[in-house]
N, C-alpha and C. Protein backbone atom coordinates (compact mmCIF):
# COMPACT_ATOMS: atom_id res chain seq x y z
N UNK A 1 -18.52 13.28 19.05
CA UNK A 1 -17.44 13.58 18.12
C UNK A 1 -17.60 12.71 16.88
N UNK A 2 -17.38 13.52 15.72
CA UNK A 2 -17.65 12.55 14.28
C UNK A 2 -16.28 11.91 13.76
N UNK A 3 -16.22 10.50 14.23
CA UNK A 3 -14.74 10.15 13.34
C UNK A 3 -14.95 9.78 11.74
N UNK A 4 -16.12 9.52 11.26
CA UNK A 4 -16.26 9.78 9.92
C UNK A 4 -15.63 10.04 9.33
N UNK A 5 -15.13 9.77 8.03
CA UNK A 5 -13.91 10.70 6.97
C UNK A 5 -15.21 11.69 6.13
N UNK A 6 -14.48 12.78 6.09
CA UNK A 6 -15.09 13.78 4.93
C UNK A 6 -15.04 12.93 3.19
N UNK A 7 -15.70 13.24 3.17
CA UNK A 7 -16.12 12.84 1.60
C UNK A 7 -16.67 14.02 0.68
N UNK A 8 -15.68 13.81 -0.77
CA UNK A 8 -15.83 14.55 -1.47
C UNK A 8 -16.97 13.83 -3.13
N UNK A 9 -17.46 14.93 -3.63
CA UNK A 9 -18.42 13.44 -4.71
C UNK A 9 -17.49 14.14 -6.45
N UNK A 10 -17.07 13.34 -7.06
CA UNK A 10 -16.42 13.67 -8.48
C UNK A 10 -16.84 12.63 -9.26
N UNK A 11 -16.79 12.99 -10.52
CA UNK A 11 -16.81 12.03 -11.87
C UNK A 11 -15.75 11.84 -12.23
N UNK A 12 -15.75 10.57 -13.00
CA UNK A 12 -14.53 10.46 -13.20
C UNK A 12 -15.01 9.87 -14.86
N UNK A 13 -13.97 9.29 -15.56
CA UNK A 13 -14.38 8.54 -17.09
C UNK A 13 -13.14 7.49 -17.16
N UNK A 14 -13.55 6.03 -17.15
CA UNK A 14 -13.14 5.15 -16.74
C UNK A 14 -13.26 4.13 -17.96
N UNK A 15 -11.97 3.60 -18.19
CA UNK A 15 -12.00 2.37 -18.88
C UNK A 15 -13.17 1.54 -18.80
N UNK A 16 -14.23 0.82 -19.99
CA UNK A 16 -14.93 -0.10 -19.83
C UNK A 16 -14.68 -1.80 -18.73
N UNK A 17 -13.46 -1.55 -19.55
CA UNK A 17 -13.50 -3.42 -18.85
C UNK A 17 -12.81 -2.53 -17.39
N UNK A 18 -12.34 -1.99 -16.87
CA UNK A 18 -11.88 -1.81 -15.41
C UNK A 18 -13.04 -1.63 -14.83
N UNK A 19 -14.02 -0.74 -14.80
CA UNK A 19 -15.55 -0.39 -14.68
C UNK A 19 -16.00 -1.83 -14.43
N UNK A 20 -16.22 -2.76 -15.70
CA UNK A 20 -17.19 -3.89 -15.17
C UNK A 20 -16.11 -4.89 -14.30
N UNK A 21 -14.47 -4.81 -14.63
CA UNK A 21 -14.28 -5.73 -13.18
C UNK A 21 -14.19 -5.11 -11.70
N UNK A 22 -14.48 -3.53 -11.49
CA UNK A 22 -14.89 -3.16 -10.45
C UNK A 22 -15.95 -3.84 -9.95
N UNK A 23 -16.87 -4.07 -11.12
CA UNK A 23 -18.63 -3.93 -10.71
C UNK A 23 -18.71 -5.64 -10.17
N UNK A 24 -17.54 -6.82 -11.33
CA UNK A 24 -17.90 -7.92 -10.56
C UNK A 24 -17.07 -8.71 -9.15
N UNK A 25 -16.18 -7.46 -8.98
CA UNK A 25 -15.20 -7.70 -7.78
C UNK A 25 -16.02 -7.07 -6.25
N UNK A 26 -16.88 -5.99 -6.74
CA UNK A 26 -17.12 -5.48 -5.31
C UNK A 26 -18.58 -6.52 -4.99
N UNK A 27 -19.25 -6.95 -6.22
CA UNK A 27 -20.67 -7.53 -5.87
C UNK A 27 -19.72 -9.30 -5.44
N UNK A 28 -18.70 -9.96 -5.60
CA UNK A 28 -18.08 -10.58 -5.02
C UNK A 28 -17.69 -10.55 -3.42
N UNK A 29 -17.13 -9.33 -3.27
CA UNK A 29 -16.53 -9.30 -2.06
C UNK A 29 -17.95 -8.60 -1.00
N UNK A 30 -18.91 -8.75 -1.67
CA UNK A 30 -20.77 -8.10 -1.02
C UNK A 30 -20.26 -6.57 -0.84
N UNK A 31 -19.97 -6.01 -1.40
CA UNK A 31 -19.56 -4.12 -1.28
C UNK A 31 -20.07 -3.64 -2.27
N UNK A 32 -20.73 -1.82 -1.79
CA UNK A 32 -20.57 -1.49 -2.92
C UNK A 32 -19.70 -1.11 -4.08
N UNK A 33 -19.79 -0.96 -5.30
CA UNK A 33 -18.37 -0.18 -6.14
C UNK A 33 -17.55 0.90 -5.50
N UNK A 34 -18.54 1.60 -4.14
CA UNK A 34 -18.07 2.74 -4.71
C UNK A 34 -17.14 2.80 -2.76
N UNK A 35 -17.38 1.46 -2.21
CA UNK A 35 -16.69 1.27 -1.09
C UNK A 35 -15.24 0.87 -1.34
N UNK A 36 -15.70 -0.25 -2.64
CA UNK A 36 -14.39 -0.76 -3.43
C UNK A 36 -13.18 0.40 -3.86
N UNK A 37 -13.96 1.21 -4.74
CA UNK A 37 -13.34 2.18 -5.02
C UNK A 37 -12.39 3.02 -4.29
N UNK A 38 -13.53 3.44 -3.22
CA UNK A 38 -12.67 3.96 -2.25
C UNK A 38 -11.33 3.32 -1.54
N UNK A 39 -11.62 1.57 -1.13
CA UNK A 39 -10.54 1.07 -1.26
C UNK A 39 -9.49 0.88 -1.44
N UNK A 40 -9.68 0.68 -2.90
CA UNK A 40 -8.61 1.41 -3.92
C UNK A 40 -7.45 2.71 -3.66
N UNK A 41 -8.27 3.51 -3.75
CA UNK A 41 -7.65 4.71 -3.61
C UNK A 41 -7.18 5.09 -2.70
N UNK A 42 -7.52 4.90 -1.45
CA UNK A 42 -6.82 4.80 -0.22
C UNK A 42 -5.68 3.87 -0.30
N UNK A 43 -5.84 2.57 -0.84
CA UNK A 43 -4.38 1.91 -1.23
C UNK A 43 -3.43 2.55 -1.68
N UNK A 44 -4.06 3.11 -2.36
CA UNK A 44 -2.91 4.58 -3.58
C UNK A 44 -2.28 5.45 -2.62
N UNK A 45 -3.33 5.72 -1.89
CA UNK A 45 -2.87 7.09 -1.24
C UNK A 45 -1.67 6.80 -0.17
N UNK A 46 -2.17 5.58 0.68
CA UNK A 46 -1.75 5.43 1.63
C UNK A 46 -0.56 4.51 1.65
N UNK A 47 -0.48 3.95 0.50
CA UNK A 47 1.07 2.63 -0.01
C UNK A 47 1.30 3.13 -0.88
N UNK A 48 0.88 2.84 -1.97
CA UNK A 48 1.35 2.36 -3.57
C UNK A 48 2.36 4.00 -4.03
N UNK A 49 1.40 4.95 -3.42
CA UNK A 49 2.26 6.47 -3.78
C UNK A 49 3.43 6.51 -3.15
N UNK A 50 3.64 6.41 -1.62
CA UNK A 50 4.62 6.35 -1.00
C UNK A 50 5.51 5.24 -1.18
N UNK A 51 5.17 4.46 -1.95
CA UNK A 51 6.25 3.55 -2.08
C UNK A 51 6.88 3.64 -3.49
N UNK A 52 6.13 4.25 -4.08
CA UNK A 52 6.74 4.85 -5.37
C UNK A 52 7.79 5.98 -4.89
N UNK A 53 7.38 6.84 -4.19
CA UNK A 53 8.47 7.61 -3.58
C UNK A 53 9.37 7.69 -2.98
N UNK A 54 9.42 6.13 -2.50
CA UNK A 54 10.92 5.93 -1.79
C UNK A 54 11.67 4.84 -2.35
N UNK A 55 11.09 4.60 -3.55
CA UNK A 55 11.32 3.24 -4.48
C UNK A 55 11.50 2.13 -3.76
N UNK A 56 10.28 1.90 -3.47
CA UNK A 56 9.83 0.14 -2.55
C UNK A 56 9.22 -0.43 -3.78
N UNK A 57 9.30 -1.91 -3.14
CA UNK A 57 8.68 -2.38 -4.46
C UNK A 57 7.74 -3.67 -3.42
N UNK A 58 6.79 -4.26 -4.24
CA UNK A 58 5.92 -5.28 -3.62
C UNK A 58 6.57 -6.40 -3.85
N UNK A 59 6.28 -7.38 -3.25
CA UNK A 59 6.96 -8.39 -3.39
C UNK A 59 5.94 -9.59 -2.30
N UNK A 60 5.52 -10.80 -3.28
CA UNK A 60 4.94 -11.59 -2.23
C UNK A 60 5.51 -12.03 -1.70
N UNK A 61 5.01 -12.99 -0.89
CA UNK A 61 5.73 -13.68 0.08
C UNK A 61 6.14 -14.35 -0.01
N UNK A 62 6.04 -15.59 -0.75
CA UNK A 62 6.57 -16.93 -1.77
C UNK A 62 7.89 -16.59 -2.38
N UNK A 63 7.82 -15.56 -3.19
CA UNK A 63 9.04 -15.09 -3.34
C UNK A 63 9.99 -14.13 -2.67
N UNK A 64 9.50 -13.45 -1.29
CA UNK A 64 10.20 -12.90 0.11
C UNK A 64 11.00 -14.42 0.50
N UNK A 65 10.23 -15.55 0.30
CA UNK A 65 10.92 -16.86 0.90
C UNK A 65 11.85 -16.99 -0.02
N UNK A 66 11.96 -17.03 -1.20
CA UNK A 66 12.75 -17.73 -1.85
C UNK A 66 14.46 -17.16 -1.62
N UNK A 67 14.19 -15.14 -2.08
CA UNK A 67 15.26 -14.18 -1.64
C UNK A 67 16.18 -14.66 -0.33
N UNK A 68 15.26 -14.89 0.56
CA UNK A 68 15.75 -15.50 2.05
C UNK A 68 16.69 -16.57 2.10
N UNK A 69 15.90 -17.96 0.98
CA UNK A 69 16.58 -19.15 1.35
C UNK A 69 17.76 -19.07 0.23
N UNK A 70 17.60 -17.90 -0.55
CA UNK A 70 19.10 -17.86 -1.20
C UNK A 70 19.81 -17.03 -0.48
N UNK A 71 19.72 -16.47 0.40
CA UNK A 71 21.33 -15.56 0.83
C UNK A 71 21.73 -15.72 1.79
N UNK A 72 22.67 -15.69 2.54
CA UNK A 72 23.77 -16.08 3.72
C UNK A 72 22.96 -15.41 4.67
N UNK A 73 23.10 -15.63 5.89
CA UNK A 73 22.19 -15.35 7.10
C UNK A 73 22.84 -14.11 7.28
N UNK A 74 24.45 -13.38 7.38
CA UNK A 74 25.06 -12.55 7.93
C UNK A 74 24.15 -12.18 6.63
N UNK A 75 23.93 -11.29 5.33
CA UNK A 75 23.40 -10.47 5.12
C UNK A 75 21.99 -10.00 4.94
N UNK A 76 21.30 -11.06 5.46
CA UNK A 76 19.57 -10.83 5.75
C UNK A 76 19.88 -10.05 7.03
N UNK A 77 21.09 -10.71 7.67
CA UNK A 77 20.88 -9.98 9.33
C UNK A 77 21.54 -8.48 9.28
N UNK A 78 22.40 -8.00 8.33
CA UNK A 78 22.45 -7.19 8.26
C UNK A 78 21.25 -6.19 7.30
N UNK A 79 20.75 -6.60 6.74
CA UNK A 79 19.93 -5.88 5.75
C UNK A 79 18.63 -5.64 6.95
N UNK A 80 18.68 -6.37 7.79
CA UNK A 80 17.57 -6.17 8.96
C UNK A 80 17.69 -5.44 9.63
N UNK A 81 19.12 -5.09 9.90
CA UNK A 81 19.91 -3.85 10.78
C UNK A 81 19.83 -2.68 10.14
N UNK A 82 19.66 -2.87 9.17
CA UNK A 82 19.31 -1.75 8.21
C UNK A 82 17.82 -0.80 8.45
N UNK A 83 17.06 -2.18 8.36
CA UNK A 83 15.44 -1.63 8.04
C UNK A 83 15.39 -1.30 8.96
N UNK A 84 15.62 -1.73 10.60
CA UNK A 84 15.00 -1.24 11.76
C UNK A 84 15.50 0.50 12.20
N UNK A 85 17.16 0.30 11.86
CA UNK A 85 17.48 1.92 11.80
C UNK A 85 16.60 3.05 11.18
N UNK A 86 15.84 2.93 9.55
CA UNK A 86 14.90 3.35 9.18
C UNK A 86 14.02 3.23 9.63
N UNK A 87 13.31 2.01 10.20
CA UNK A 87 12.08 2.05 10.66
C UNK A 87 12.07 3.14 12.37
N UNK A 88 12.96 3.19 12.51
CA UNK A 88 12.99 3.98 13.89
C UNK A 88 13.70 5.36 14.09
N UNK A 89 13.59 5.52 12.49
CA UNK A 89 13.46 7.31 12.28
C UNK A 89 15.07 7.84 12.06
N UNK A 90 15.68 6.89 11.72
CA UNK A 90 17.26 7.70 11.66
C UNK A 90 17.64 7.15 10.27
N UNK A 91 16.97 7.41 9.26
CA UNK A 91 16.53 7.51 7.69
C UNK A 91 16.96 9.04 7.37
N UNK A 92 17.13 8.89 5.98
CA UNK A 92 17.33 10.23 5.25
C UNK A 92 15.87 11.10 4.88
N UNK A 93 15.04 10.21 5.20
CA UNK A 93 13.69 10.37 4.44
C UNK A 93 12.74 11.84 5.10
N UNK A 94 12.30 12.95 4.61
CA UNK A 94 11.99 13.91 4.72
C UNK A 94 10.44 13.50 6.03
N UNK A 95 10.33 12.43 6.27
CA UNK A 95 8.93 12.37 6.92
C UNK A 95 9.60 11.36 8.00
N UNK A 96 10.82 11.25 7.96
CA UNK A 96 11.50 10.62 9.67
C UNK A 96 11.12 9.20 9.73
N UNK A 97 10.75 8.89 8.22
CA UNK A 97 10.34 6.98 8.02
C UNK A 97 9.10 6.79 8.24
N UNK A 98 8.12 7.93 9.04
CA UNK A 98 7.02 7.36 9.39
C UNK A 98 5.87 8.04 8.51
N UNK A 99 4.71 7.53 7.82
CA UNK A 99 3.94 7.89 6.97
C UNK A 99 2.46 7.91 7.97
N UNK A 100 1.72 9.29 7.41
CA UNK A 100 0.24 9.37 8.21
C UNK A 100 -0.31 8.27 7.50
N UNK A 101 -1.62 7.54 7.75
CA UNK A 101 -2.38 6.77 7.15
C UNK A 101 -3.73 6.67 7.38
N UNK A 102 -4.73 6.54 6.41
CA UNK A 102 -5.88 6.73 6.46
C UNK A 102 -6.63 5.57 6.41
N UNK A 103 -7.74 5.21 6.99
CA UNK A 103 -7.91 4.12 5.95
C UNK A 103 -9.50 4.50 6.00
N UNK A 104 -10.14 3.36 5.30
CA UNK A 104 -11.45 3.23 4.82
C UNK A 104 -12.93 3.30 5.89
């Protein structure tokens, strides 16, 4: 059985300087561009779109801490009561909270 992903081949026309910090990020991380790339786009596909669509936003962690050590425990603990109801499918959200995912 082939678990392989199908691959499709396209051109694309790409900003100069994004192009060469592709070229010195993937020979950094020992990849090729075009693994990087793919990377990428699977990030897109698989977060960055869907979280545009349910208006999530990123947020590191440094500042996940900070949000925390400013607010009263009763409403982190409720805002937690929150996420898990969504996270366990009793959301308004047309896909029941749970997203397919692909990766690389």
């Amino acid at each position: 059985m082939n678990t392989k992903p199908k691959t499709a081949t396209a051109s694309f026309r790409v900003d100069s300087f994004a192009l060469e910090t592709l070229h010195e990020d993937a020979k950094a991380q020992n990849v090729s561009i075009n693994t990087l790339l793919n990377q990428l786009l699977l990030t897109y596909a698989n977060y960055d779109r869907p979280m545009k669509r349910f208006r999530m936003l990123k947020l590191s962690a440094s500042d996940f801490r900070h949000v925390l050590e400013g607010s009263q425990d009763e409403t982190v603990a409720e805002a937690a009561r929150l996420a898990a109801a969504t996270s366990l499918g009793r959301s308004s959200s047309p896909s029941g909270g749970g997203l397919p995912r692909r990766t690389a």
